[in-house]
PDB file of N, CA and C in Angstrom:
ATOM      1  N   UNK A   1       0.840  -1.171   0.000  1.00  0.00           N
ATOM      2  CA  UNK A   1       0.000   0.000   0.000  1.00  0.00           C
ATOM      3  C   UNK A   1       0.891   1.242   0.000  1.00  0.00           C
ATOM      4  N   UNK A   2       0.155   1.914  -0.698  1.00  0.00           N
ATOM      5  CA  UNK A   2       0.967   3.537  -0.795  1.00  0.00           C
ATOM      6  C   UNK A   2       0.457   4.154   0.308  1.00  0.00           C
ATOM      7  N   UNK A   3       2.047   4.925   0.661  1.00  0.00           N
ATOM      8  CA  UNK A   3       2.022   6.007   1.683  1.00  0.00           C
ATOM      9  C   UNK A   3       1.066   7.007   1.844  1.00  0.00           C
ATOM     10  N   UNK A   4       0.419   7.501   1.915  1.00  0.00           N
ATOM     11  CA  UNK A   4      -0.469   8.720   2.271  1.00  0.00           C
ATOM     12  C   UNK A   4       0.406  10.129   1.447  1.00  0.00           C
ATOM     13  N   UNK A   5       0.180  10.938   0.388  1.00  0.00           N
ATOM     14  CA  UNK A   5       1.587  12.109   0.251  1.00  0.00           C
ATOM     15  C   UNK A   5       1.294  12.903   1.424  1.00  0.00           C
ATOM     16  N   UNK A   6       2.113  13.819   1.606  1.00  0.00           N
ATOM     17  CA  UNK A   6       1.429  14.789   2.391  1.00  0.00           C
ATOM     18  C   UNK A   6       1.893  15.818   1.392  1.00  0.00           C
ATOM     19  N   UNK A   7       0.470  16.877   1.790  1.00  0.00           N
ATOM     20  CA  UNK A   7       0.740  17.853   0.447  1.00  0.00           C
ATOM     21  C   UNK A   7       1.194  19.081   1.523  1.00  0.00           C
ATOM     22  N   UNK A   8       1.712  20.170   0.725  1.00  0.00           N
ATOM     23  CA  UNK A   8       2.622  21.277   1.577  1.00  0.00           C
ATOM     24  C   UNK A   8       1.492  22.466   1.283  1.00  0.00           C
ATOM     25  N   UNK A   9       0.964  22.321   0.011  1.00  0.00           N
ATOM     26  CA  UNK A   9      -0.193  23.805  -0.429  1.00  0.00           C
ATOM     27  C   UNK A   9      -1.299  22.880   1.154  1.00  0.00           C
ATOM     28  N   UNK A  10      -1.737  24.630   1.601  1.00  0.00           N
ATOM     29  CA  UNK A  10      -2.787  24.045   2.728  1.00  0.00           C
ATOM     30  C   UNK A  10      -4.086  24.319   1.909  1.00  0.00           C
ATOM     31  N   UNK A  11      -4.122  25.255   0.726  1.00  0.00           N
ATOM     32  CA  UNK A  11      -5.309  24.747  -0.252  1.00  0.00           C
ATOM     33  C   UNK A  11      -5.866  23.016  -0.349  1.00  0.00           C
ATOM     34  N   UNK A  12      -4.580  22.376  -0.789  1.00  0.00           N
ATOM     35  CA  UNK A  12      -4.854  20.719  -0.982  1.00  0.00           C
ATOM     36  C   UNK A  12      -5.089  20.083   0.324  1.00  0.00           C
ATOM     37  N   UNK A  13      -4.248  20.537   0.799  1.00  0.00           N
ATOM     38  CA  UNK A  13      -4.315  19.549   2.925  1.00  0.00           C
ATOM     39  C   UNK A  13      -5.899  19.812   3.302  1.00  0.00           C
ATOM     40  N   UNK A  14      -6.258  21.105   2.839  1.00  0.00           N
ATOM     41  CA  UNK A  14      -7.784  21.471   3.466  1.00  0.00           C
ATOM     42  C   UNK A  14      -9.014  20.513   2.865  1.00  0.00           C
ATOM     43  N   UNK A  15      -8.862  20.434   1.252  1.00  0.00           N
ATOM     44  CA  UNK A  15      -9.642  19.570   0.400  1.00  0.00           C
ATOM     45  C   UNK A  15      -9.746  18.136   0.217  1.00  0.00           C
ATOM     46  N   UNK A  16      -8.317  17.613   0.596  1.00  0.00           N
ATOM     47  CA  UNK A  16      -8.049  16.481   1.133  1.00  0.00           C
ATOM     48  C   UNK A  16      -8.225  15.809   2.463  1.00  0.00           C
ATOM     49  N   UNK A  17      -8.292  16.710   3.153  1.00  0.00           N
ATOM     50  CA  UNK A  17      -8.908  16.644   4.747  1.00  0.00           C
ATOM     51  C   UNK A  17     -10.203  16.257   4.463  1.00  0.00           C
ATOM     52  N   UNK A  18     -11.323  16.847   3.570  1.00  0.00           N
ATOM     53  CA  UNK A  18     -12.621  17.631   3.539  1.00  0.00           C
ATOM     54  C   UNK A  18     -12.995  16.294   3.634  1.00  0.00           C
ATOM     55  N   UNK A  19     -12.322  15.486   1.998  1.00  0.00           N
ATOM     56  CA  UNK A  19     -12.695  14.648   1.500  1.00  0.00           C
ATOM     57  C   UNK A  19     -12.404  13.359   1.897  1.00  0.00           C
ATOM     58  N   UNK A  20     -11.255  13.365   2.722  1.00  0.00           N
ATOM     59  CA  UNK A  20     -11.341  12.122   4.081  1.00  0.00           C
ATOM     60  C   UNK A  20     -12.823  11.954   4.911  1.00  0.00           C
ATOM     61  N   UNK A  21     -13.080  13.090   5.255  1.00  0.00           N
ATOM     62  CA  UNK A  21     -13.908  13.189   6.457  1.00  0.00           C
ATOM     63  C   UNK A  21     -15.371  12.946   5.567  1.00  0.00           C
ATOM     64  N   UNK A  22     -15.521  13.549   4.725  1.00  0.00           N
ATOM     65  CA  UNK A  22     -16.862  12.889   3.897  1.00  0.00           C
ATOM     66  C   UNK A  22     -16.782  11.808   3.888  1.00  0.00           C
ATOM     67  N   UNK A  23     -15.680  11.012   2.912  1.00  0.00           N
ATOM     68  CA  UNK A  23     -15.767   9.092   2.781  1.00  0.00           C
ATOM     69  C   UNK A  23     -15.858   8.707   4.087  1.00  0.00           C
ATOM     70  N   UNK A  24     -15.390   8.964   5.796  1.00  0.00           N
ATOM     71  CA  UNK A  24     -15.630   8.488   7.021  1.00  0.00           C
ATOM     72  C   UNK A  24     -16.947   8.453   7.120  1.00  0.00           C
ATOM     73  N   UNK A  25     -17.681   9.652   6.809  1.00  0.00           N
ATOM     74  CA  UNK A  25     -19.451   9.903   7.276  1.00  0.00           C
ATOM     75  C   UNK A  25     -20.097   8.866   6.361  1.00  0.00           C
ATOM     76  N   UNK A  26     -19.687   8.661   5.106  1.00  0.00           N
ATOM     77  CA  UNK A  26     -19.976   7.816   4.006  1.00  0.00           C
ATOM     78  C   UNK A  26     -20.673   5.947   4.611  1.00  0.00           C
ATOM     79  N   UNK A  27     -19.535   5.666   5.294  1.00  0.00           N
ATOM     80  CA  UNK A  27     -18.541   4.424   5.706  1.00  0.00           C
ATOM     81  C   UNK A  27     -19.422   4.387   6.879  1.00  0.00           C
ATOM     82  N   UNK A  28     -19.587   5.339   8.208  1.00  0.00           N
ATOM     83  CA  UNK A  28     -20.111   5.377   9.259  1.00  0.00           C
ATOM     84  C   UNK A  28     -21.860   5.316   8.768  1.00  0.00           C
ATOM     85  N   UNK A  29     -22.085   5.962   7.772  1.00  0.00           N
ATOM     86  CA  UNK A  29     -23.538   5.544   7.390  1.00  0.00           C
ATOM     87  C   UNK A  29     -24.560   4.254   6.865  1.00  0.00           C
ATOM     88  N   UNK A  30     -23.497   3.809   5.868  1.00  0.00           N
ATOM     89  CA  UNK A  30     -23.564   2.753   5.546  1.00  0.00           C
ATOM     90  C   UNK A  30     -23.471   1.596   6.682  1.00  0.00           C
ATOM     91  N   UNK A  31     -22.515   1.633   7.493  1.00  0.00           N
ATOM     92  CA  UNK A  31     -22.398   0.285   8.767  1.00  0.00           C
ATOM     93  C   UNK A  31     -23.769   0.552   9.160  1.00  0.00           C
ATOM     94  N   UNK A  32     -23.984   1.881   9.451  1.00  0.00           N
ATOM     95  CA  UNK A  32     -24.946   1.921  10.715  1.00  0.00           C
ATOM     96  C   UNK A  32     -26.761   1.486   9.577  1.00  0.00           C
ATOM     97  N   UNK A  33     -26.433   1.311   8.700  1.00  0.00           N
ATOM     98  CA  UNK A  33     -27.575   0.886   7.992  1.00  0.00           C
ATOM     99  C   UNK A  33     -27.440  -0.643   7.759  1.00  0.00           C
ATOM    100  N   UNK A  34     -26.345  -1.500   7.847  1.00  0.00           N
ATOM    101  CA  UNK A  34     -26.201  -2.134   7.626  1.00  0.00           C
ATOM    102  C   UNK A  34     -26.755  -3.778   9.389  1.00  0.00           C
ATOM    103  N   UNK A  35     -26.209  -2.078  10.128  1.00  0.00           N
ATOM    104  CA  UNK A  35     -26.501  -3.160  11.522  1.00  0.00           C
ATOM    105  C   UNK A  35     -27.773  -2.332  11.785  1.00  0.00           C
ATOM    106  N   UNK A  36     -28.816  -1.827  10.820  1.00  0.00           N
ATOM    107  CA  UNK A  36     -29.984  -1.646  11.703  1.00  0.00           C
ATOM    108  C   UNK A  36     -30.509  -2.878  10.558  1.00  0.00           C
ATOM    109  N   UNK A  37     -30.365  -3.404   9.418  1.00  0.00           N
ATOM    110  CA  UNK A  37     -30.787  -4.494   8.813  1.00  0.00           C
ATOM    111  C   UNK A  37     -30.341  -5.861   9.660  1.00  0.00           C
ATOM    112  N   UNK A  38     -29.269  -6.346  10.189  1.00  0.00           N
ATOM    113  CA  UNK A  38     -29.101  -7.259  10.836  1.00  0.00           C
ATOM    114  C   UNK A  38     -30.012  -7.433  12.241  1.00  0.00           C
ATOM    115  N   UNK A  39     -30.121  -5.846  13.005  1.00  0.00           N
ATOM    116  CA  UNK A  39     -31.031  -6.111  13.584  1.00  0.00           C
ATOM    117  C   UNK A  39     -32.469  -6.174  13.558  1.00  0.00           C
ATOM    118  N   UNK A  40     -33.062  -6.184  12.266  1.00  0.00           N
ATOM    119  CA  UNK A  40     -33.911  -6.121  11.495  1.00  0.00           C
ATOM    120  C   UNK A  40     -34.834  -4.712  11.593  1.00  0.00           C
ATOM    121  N   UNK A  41     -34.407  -3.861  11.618  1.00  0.00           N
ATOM    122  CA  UNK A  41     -34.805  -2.452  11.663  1.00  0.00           C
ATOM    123  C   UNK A  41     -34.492  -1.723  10.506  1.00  0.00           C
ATOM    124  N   UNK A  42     -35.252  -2.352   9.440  1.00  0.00           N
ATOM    125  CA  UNK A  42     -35.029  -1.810   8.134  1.00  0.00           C
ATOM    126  C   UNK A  42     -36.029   0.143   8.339  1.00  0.00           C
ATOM    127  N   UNK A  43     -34.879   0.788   7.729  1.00  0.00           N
ATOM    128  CA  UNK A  43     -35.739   2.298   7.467  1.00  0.00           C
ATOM    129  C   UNK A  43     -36.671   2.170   6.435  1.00  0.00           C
ATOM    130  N   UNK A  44     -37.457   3.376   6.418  1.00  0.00           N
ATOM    131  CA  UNK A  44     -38.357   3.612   5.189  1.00  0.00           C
ATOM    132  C   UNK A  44     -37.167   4.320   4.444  1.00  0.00           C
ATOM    133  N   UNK A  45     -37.555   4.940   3.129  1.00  0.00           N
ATOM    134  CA  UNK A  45     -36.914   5.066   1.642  1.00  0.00           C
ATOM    135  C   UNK A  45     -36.741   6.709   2.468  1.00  0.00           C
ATOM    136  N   UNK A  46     -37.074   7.432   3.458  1.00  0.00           N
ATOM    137  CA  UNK A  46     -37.054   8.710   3.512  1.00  0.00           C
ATOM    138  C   UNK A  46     -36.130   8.538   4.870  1.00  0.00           C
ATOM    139  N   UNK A  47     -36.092   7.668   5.503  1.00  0.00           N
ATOM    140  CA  UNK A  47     -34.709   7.118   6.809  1.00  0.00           C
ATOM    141  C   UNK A  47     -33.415   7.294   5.989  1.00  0.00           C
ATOM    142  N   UNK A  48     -33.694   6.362   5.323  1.00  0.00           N
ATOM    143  CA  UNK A  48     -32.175   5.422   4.279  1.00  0.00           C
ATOM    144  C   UNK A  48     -31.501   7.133   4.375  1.00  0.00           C
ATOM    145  N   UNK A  49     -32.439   7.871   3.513  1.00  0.00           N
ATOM    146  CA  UNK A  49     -31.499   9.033   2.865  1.00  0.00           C
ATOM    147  C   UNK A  49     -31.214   9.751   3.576  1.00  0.00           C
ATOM    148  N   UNK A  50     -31.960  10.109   4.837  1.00  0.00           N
ATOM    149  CA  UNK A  50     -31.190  10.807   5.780  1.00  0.00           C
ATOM    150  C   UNK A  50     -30.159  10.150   6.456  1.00  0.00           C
ATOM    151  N   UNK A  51     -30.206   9.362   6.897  1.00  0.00           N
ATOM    152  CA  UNK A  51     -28.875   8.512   7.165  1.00  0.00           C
ATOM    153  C   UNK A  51     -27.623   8.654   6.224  1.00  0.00           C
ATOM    154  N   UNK A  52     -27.928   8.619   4.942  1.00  0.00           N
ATOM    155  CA  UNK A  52     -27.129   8.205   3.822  1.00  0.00           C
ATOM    156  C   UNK A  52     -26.561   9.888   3.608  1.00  0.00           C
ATOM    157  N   UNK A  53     -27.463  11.169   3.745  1.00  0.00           N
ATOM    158  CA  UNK A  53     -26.960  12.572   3.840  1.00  0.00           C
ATOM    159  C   UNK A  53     -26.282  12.686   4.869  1.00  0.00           C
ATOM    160  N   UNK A  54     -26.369  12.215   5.878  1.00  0.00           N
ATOM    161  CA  UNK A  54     -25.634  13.184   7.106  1.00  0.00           C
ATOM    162  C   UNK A  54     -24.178  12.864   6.832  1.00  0.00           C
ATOM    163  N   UNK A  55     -23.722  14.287   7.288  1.00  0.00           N
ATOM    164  CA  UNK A  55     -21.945  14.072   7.050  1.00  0.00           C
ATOM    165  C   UNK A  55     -21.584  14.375   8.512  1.00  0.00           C
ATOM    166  N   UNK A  56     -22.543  14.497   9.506  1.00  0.00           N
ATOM    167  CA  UNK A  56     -21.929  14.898  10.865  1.00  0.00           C
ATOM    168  C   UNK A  56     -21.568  13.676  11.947  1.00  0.00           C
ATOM    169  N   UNK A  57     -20.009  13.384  11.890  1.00  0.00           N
ATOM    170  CA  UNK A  57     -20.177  12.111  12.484  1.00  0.00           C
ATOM    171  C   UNK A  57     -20.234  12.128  13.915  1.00  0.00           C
ATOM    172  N   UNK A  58     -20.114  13.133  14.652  1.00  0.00           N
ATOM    173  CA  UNK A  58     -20.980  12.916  15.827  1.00  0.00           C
ATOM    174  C   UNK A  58     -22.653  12.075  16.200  1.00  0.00           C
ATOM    175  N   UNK A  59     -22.778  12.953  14.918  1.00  0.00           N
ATOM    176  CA  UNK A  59     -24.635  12.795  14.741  1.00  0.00           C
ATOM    177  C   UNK A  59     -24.890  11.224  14.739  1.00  0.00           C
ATOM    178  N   UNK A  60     -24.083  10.526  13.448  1.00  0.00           N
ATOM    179  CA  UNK A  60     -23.773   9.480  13.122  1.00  0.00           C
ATOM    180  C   UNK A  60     -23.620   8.330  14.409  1.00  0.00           C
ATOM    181  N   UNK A  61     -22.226   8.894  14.873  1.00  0.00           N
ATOM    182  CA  UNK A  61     -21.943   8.025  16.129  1.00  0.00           C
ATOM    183  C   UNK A  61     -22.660   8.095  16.848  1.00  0.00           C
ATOM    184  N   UNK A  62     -24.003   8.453  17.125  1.00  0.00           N
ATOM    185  CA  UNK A  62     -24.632   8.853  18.315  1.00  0.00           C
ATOM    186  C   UNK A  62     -26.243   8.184  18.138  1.00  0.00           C
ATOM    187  N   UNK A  63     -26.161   7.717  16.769  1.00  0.00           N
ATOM    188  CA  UNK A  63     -27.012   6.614  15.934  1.00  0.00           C
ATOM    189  C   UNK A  63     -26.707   5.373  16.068  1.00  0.00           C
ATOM    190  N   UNK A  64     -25.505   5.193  15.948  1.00  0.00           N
ATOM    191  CA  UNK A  64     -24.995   3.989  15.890  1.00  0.00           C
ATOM    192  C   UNK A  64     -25.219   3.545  17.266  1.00  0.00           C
ATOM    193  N   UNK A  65     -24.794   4.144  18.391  1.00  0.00           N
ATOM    194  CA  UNK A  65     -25.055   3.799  19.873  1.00  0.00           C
ATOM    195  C   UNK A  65     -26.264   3.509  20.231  1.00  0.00           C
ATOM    196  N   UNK A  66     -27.032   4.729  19.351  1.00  0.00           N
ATOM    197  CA  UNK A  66     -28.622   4.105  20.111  1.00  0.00           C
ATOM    198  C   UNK A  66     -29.347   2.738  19.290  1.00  0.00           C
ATOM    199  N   UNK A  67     -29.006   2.769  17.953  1.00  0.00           N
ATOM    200  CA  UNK A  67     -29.154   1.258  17.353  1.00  0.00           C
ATOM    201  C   UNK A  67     -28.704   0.072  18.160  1.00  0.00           C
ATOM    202  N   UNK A  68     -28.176   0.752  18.777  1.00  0.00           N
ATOM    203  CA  UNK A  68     -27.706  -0.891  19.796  1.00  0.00           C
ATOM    204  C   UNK A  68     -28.751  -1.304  20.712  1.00  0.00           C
ATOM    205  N   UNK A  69     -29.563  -0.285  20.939  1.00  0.00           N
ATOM    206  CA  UNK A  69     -30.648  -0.873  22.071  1.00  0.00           C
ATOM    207  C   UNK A  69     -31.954  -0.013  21.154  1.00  0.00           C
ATOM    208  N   UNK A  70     -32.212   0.481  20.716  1.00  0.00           N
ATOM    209  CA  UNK A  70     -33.396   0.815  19.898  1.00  0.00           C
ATOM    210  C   UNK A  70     -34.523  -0.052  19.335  1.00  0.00           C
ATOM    211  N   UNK A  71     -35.365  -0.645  20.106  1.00  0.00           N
ATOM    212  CA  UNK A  71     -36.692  -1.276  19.596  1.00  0.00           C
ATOM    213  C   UNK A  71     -37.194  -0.901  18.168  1.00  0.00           C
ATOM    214  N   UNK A  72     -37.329   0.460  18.049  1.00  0.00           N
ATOM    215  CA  UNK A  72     -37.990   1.191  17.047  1.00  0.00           C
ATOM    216  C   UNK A  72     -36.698   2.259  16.446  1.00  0.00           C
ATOM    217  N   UNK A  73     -36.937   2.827  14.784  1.00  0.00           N
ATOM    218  CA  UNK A  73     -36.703   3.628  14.103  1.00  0.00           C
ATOM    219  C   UNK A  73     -36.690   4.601  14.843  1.00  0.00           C
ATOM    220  N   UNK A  74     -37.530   5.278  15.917  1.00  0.00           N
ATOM    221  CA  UNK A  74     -38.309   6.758  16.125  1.00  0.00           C
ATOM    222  C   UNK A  74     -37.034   6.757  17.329  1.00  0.00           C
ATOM    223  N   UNK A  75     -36.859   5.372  17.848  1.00  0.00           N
ATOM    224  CA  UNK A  75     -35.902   6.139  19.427  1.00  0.00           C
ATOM    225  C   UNK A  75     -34.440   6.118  19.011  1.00  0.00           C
ATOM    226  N   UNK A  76     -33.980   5.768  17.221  1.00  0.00           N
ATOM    227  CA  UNK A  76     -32.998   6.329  16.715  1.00  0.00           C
ATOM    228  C   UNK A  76     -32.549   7.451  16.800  1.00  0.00           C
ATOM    229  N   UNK A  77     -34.110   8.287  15.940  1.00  0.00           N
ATOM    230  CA  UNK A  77     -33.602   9.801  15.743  1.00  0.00           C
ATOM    231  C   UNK A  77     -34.250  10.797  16.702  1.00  0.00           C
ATOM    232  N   UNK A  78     -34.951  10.144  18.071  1.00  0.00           N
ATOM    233  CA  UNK A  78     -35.499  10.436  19.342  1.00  0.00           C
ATOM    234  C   UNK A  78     -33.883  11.766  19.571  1.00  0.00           C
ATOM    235  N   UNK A  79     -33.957  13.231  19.834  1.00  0.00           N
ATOM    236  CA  UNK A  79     -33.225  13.730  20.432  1.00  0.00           C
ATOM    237  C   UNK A  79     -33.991  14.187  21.724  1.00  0.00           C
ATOM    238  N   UNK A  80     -33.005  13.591  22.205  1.00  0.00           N
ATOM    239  CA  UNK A  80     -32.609  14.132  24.080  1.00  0.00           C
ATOM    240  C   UNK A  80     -32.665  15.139  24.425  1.00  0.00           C
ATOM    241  N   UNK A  81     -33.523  15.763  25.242  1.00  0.00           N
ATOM    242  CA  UNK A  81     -34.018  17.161  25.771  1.00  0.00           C
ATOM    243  C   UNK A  81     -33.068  17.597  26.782  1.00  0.00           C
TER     244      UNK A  81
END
């Protein structure tokens, strides 16, 4: 496997950063759709895509946690008062 370059313009380091962190939210969306199907908590067609939009991986990680004990879809995207 190839090294990672590191680029010296912080134009490229910034865009290359950007675009790390998108494919992570990408990757983190997909699992977390993947283990709400194993746990058989398939979304509707209007879930999928919000799941599949969000680039905030807090948001993300914070899905993924509650999929672990979540009965229902709704106490997924249930936010905490």
């Amino acid at each position: 496997m190839e090294p990672i370059p590191e680029y010296k313009n912080a134009f490229a380091r910034k865009y290359v950063a950007q675009g790390r962190a998108e494919g992570e939210a990408e990757g983190e969306a997909k699992a977390l759709l993947a283990f709400l199907a194993a746990r058989q908590l398939i979304p509707s067609g209007e879930d999928r895509e919000r799941i599949l939009a969000c680039r905030d991986l807090a948001t993300l990680e914070r899905w993924i946690a509650r999929a672990a004990a979540a009965r229902t879809l709704a106490e997924l995207f249930e936010e905490q008062g």
